[in-house]
PDB file of N, CA and C in Angstrom:
ATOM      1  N   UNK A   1      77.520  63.230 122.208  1.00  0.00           N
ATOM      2  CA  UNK A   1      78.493  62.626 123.083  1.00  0.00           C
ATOM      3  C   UNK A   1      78.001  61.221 123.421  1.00  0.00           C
ATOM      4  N   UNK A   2      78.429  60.233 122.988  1.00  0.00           N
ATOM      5  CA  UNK A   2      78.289  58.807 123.058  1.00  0.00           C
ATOM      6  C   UNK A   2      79.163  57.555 124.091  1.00  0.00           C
ATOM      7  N   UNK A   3      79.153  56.898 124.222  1.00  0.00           N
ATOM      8  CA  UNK A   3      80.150  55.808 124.589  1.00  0.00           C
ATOM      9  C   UNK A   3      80.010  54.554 123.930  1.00  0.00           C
ATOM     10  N   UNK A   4      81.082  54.247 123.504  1.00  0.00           N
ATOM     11  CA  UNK A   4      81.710  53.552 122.570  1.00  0.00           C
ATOM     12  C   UNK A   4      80.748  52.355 122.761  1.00  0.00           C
ATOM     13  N   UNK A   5      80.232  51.508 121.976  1.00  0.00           N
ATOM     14  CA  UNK A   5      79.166  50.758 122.293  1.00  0.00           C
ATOM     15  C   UNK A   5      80.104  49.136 122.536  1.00  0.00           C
ATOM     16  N   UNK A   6      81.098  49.028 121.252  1.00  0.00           N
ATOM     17  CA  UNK A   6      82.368  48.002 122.261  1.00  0.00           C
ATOM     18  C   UNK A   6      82.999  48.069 123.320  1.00  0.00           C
ATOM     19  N   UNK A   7      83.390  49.031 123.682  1.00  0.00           N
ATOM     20  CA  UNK A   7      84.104  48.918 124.952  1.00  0.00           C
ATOM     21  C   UNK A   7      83.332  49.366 126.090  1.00  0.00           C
ATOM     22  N   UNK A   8      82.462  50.385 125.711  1.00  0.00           N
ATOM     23  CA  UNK A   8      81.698  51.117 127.044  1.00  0.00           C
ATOM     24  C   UNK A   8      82.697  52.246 127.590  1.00  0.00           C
ATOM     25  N   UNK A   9      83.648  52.575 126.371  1.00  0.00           N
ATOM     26  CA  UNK A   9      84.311  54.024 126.841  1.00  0.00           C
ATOM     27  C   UNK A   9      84.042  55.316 126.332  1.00  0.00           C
ATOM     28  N   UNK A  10      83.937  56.074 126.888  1.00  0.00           N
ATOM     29  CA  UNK A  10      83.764  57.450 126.356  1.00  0.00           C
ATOM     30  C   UNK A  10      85.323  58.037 125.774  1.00  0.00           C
ATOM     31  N   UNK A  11      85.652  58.401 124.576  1.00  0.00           N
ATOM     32  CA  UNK A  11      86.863  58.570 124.131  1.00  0.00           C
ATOM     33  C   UNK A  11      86.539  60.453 123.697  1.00  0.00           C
ATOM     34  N   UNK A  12      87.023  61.293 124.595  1.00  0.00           N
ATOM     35  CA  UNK A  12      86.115  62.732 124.058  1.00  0.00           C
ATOM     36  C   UNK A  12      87.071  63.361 123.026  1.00  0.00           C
ATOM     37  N   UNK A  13      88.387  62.290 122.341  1.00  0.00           N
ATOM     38  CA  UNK A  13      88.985  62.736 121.315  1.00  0.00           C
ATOM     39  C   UNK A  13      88.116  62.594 119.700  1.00  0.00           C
ATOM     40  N   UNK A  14      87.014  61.629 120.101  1.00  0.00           N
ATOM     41  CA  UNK A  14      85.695  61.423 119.042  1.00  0.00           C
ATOM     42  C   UNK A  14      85.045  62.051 118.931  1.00  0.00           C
ATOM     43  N   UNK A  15      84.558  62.453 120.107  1.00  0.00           N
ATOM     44  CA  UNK A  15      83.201  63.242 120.304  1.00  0.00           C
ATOM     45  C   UNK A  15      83.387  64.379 120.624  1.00  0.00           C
ATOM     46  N   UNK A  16      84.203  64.804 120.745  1.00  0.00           N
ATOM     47  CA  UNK A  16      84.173  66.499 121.210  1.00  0.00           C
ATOM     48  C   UNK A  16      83.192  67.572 120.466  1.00  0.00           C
ATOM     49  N   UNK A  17      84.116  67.068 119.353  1.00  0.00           N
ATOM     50  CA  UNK A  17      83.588  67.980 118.005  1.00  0.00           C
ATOM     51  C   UNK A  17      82.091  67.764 117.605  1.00  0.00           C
ATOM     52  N   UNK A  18      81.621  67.061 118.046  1.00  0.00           N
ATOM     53  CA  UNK A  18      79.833  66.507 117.914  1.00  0.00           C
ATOM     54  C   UNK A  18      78.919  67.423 118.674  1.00  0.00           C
ATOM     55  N   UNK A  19      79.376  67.218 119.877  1.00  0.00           N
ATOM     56  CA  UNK A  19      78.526  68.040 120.644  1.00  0.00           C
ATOM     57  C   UNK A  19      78.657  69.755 121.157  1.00  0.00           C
ATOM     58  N   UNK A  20      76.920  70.046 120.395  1.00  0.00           N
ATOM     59  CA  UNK A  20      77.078  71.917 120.316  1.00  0.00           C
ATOM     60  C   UNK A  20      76.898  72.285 121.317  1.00  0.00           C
ATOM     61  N   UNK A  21      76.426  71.857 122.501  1.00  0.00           N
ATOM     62  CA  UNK A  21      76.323  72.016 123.929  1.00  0.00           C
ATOM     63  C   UNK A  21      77.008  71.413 124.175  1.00  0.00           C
ATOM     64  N   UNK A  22      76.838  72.254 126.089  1.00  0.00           N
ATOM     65  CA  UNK A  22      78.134  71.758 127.228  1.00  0.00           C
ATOM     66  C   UNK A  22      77.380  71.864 128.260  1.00  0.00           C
ATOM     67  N   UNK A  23      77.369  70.700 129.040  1.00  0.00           N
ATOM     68  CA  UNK A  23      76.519  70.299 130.155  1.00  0.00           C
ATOM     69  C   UNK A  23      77.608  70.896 131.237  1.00  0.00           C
ATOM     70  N   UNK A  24      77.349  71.371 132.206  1.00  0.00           N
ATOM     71  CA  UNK A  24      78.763  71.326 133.092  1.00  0.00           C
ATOM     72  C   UNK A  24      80.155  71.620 132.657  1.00  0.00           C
ATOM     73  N   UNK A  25      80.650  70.892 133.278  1.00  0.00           N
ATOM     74  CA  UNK A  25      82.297  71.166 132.540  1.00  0.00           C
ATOM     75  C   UNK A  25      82.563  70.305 131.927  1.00  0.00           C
ATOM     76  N   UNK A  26      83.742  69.969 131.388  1.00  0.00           N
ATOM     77  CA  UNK A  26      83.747  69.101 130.363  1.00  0.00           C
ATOM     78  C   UNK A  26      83.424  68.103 130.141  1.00  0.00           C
ATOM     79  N   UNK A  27      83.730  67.214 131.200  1.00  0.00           N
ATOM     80  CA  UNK A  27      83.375  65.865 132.004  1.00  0.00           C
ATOM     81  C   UNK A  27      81.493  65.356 132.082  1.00  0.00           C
ATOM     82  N   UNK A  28      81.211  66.556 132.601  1.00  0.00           N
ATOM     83  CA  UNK A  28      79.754  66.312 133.370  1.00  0.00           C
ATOM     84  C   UNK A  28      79.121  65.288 132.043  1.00  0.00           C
ATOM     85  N   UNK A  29      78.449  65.588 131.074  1.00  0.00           N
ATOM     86  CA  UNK A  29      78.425  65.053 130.180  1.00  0.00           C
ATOM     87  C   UNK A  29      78.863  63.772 130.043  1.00  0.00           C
ATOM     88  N   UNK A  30      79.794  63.240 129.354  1.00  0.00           N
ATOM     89  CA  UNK A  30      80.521  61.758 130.007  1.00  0.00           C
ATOM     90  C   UNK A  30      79.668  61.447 131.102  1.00  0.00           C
ATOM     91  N   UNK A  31      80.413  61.942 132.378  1.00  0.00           N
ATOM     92  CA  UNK A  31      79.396  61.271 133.543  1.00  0.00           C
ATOM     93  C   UNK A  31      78.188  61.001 133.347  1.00  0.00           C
ATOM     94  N   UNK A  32      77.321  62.019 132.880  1.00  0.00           N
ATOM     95  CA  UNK A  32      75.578  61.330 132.732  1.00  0.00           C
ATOM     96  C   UNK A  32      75.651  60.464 131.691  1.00  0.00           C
ATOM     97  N   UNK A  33      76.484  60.465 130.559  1.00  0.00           N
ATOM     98  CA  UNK A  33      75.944  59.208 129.822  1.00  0.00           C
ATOM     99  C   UNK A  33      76.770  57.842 130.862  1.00  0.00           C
ATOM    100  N   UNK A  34      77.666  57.902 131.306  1.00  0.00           N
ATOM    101  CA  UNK A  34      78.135  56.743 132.239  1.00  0.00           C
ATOM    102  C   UNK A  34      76.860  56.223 132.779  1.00  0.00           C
ATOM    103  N   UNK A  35      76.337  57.336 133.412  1.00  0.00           N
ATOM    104  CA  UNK A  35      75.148  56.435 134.461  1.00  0.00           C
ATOM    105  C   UNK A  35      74.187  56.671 133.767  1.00  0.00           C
ATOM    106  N   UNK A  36      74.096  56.704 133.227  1.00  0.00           N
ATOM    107  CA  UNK A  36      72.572  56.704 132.773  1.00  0.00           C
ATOM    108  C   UNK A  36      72.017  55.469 132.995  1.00  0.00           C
ATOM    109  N   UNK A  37      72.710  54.235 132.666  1.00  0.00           N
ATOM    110  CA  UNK A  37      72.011  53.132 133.068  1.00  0.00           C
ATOM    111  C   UNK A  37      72.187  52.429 134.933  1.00  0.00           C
ATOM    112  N   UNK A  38      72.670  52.904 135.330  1.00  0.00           N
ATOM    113  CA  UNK A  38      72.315  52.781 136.550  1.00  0.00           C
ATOM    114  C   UNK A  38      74.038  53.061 137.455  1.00  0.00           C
ATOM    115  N   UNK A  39      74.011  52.810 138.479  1.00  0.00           N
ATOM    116  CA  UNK A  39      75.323  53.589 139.629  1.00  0.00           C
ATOM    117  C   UNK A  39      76.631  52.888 138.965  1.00  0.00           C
ATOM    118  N   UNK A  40      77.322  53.513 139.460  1.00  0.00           N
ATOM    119  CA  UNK A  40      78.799  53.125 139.183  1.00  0.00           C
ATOM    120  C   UNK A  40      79.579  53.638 139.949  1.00  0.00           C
ATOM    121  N   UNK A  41      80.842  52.929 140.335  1.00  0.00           N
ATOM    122  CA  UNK A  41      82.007  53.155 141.378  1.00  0.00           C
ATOM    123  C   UNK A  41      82.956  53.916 140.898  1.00  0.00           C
ATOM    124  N   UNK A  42      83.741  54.786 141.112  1.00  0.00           N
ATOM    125  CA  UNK A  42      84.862  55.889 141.193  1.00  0.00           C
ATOM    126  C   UNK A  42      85.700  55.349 140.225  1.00  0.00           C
ATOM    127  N   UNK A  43      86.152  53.994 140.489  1.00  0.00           N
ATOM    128  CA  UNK A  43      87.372  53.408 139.638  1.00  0.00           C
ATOM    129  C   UNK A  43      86.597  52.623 137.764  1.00  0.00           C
ATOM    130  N   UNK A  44      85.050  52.128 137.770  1.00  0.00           N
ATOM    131  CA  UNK A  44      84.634  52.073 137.129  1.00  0.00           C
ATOM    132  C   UNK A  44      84.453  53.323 135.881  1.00  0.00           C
ATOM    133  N   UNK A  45      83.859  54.629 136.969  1.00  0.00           N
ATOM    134  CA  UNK A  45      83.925  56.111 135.573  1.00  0.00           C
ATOM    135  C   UNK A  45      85.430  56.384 135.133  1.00  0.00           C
ATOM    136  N   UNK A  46      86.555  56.178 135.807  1.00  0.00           N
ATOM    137  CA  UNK A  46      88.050  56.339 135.467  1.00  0.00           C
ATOM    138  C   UNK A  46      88.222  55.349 134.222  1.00  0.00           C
ATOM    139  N   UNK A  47      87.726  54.339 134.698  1.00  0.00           N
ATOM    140  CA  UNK A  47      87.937  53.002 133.388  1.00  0.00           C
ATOM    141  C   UNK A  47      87.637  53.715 131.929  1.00  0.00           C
ATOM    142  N   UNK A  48      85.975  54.176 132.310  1.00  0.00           N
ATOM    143  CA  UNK A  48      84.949  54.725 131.244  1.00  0.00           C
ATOM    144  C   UNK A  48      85.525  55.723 130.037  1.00  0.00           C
ATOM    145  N   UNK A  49      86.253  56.632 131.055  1.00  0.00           N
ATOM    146  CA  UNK A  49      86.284  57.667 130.790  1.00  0.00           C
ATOM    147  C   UNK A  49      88.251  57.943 130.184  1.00  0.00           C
ATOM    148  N   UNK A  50      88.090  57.985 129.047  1.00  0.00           N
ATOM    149  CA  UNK A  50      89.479  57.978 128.624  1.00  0.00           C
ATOM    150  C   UNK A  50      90.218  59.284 128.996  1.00  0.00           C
ATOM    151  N   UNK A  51      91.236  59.606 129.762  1.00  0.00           N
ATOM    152  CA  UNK A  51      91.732  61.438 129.355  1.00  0.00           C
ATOM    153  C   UNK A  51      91.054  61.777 130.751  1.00  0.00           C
ATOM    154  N   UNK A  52      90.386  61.379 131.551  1.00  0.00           N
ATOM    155  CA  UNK A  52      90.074  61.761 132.582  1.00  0.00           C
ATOM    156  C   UNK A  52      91.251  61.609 133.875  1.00  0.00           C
ATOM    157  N   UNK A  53      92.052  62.085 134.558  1.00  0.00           N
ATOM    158  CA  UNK A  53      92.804  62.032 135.480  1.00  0.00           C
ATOM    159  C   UNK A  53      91.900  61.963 136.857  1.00  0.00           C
ATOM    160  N   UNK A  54      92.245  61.581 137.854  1.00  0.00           N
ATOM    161  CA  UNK A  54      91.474  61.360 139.184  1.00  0.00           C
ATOM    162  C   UNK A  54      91.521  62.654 140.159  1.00  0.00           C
ATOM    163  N   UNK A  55      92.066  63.767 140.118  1.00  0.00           N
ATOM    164  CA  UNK A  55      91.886  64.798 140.383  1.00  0.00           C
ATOM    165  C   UNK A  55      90.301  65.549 139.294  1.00  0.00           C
ATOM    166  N   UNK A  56      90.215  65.572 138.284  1.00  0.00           N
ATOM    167  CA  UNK A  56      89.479  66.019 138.082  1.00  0.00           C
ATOM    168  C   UNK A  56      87.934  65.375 137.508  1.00  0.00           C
ATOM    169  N   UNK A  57      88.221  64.134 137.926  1.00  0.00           N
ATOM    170  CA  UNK A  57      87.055  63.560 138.164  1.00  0.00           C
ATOM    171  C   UNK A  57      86.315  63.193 139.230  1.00  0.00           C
ATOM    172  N   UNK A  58      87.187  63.889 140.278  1.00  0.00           N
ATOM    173  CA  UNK A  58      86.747  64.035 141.424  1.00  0.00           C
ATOM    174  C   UNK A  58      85.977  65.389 141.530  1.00  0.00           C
ATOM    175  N   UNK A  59      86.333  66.516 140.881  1.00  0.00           N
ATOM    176  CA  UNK A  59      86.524  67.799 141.098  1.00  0.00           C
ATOM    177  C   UNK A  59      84.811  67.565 140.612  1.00  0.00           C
ATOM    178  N   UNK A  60      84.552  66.944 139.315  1.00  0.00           N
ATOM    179  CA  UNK A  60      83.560  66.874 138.307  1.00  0.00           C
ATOM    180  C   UNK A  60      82.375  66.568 139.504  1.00  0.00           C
ATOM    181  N   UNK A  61      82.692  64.894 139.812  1.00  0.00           N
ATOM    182  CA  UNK A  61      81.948  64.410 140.800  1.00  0.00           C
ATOM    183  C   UNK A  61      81.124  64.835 141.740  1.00  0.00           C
ATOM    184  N   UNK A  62      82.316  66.172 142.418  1.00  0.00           N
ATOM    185  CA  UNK A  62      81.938  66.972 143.746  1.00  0.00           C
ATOM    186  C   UNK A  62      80.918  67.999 143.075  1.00  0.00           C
ATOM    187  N   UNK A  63      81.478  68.655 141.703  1.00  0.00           N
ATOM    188  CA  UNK A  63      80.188  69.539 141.608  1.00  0.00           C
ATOM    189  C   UNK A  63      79.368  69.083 140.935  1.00  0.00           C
ATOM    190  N   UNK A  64      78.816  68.007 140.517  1.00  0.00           N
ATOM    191  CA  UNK A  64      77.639  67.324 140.206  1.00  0.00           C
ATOM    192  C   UNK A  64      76.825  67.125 141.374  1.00  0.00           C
ATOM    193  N   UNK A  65      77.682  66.157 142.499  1.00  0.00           N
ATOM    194  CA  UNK A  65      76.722  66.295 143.713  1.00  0.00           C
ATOM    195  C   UNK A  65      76.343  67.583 144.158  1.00  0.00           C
ATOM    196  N   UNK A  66      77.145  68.251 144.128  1.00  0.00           N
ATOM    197  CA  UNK A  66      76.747  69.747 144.664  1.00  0.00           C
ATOM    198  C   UNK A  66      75.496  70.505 143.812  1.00  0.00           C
ATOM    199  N   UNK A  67      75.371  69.889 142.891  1.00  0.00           N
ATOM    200  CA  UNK A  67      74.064  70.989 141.202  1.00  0.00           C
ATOM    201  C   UNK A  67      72.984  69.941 141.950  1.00  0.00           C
ATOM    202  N   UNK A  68      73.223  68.495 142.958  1.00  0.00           N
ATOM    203  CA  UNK A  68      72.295  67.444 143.096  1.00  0.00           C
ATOM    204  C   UNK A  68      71.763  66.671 141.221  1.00  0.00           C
ATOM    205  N   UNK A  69      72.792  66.249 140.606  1.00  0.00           N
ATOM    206  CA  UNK A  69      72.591  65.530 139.463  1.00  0.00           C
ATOM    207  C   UNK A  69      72.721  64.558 139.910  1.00  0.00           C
ATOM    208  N   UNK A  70      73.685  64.434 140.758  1.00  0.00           N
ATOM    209  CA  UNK A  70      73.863  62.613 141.006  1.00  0.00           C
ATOM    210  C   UNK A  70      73.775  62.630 142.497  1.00  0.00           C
ATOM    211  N   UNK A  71      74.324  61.690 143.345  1.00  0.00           N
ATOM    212  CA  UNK A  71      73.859  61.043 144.595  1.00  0.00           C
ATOM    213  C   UNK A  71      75.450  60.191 144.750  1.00  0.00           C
ATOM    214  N   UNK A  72      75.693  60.079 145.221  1.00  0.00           N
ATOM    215  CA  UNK A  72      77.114  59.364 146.267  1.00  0.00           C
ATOM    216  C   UNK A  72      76.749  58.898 147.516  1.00  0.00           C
ATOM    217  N   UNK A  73      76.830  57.405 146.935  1.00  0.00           N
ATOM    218  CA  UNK A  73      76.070  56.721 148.439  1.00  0.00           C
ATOM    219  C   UNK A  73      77.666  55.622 148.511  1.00  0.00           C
ATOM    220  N   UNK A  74      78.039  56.131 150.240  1.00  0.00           N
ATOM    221  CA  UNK A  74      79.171  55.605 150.457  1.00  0.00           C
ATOM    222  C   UNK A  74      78.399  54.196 151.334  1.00  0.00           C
ATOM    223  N   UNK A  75      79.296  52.626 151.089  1.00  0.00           N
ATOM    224  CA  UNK A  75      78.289  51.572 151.554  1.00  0.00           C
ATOM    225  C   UNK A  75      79.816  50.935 152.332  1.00  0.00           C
ATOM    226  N   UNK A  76      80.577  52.223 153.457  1.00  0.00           N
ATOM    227  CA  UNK A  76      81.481  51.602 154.110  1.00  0.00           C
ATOM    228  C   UNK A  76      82.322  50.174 153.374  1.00  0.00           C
ATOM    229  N   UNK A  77      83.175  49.758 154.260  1.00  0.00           N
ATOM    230  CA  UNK A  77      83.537  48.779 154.207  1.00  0.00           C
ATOM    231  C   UNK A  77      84.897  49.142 154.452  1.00  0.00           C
ATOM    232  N   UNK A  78      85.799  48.230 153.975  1.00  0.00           N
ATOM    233  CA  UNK A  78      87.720  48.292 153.721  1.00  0.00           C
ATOM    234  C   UNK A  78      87.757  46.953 152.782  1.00  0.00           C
ATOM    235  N   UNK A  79      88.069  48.097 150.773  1.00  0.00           N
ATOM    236  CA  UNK A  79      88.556  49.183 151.125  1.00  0.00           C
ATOM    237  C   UNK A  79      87.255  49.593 150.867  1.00  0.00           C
ATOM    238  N   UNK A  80      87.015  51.012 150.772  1.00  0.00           N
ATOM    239  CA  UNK A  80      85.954  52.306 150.765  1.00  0.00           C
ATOM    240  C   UNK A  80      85.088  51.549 149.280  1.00  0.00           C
ATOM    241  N   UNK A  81      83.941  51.242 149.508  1.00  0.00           N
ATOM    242  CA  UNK A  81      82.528  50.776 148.134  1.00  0.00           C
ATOM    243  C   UNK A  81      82.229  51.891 148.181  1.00  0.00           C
ATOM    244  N   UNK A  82      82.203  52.901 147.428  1.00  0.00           N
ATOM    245  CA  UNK A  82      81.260  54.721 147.182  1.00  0.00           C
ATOM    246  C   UNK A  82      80.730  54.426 145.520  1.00  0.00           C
ATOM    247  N   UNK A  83      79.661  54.243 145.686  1.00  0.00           N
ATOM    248  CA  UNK A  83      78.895  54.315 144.309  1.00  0.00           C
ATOM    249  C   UNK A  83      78.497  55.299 143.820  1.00  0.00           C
ATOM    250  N   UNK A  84      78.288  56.207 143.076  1.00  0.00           N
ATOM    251  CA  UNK A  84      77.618  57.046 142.001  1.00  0.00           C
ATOM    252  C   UNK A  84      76.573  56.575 141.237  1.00  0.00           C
ATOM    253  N   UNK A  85      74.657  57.438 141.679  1.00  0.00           N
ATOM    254  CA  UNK A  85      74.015  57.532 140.740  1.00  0.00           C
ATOM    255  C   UNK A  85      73.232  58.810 140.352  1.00  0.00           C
ATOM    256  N   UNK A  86      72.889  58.369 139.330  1.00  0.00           N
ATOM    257  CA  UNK A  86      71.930  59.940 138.419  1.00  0.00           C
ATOM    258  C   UNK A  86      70.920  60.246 139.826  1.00  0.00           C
ATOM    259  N   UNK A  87      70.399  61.408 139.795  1.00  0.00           N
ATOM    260  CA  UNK A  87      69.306  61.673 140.268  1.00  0.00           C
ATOM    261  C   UNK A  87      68.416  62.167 139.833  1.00  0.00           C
ATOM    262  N   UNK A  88      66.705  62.537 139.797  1.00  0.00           N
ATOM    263  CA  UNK A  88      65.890  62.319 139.202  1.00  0.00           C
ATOM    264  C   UNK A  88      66.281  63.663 137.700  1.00  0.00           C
ATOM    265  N   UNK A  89      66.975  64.928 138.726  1.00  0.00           N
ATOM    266  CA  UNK A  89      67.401  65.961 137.909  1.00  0.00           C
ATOM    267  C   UNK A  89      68.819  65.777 136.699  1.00  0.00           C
ATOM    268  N   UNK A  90      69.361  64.791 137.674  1.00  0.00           N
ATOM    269  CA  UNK A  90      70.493  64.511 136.247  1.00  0.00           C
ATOM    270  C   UNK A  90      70.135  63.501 135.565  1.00  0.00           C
ATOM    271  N   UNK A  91      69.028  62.862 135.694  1.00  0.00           N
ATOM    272  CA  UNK A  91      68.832  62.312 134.395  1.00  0.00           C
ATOM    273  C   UNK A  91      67.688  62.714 133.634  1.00  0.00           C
ATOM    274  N   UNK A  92      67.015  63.857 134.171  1.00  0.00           N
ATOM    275  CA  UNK A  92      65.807  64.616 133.195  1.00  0.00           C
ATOM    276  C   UNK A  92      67.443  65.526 131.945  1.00  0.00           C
ATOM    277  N   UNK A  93      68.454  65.626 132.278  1.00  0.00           N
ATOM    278  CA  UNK A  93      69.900  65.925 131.630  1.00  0.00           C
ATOM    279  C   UNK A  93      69.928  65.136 130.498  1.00  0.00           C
ATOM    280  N   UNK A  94      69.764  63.825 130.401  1.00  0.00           N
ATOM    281  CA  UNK A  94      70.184  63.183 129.566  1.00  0.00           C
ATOM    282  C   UNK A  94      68.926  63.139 128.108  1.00  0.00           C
ATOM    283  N   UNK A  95      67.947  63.850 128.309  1.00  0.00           N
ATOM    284  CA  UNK A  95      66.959  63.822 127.130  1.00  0.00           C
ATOM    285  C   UNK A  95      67.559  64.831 126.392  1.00  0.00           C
ATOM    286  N   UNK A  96      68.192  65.922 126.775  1.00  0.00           N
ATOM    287  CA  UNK A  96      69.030  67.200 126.508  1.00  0.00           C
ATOM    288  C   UNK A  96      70.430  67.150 125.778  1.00  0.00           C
ATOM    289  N   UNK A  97      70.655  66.052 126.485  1.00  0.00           N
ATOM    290  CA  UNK A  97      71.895  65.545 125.094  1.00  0.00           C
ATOM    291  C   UNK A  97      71.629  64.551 124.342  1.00  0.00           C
ATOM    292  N   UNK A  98      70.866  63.907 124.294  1.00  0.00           N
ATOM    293  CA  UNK A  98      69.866  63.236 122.624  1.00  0.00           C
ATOM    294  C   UNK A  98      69.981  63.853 122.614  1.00  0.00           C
ATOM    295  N   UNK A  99      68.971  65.342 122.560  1.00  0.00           N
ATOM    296  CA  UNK A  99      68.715  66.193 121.422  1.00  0.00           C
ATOM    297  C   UNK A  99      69.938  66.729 120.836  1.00  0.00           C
ATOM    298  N   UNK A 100      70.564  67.016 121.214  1.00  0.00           N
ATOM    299  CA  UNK A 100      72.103  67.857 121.109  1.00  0.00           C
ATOM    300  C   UNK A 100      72.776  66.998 120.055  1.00  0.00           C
ATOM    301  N   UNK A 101      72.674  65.412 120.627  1.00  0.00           N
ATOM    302  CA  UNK A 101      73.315  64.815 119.659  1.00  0.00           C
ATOM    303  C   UNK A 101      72.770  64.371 118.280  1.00  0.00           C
ATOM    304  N   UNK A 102      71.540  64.632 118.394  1.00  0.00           N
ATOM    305  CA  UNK A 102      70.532  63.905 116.838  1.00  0.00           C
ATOM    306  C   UNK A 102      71.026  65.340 115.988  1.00  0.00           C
ATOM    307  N   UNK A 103      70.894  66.469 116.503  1.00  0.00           N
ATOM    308  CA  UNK A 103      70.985  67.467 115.843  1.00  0.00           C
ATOM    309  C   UNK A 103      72.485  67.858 115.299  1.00  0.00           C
ATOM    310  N   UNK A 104      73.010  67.563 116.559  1.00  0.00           N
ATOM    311  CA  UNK A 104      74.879  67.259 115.797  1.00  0.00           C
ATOM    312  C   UNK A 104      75.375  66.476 114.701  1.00  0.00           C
ATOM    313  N   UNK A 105      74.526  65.132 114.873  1.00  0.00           N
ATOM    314  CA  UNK A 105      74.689  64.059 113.755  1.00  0.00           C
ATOM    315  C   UNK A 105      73.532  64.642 112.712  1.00  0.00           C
ATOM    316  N   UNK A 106      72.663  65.258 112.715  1.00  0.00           N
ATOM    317  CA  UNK A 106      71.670  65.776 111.457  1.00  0.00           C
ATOM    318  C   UNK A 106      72.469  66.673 110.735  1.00  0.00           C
ATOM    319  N   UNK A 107      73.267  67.629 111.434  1.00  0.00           N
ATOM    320  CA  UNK A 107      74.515  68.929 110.852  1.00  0.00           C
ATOM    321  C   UNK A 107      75.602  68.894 111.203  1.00  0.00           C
ATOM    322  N   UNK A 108      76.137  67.746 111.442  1.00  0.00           N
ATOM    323  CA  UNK A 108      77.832  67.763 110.963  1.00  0.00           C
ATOM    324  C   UNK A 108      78.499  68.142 110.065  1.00  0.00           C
ATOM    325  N   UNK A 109      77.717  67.646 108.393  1.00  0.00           N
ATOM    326  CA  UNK A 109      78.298  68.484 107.813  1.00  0.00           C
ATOM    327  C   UNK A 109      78.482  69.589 107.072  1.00  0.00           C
ATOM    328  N   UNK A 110      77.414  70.178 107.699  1.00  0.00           N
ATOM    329  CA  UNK A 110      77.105  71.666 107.462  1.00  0.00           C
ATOM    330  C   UNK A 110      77.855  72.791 108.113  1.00  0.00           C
TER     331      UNK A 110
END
């Protein structure tokens, strides 16, 4: 499961079929490669994330914070700044899908 290295979108009509694991629900995945490089805002992972609707990237969101993968640090204001980042456990996640994916791309077409 990748993101598009031009645009910086995750398109999971590409990648579905790649990856033999499932992190979470469908989403979760996406999300950790989103952050992996560092926080991002609500309307930024919507951008990211193609096929994602805002009901259930909220839904995703809430139970990520809830497993404690990521962190939601709200920085007030008007309107609402709420950033999203990995935490130390969701991103020990992301060595787990390399592997998933070297091995997907080693036997695709097998």
């Amino acid at each position: 499961m990748t993101i598009s290295e031009e645009a910086g979108v995750f398109d999971p009509r590409k990648c579905a079929h790649r990856s033999p694991i499932q992190v979470g629900d469908k989403w979760s995945g996406a999300v950790l490669r989103c952050l992996q490089d560092g926080p991002h805002r609500f309307t930024e992972l919507k951008a990211r994330l193609r096929g994602v609707n805002p009901k259930v990237l909220t839904e995703t969101l809430r139970a990520m914070e809830r497993d404690h993968w990521l962190t939601r640090t709200d920085h007030g204001g008007n309107p609402p700044h709420v950033e999203y980042a990995l935490t130390e456990v969701g991103g020990s996640l992301i060595g787990v899908l390399d592997t998933a994916c070297t091995w997907a791309r080693e036997h695709h077409g097998d």
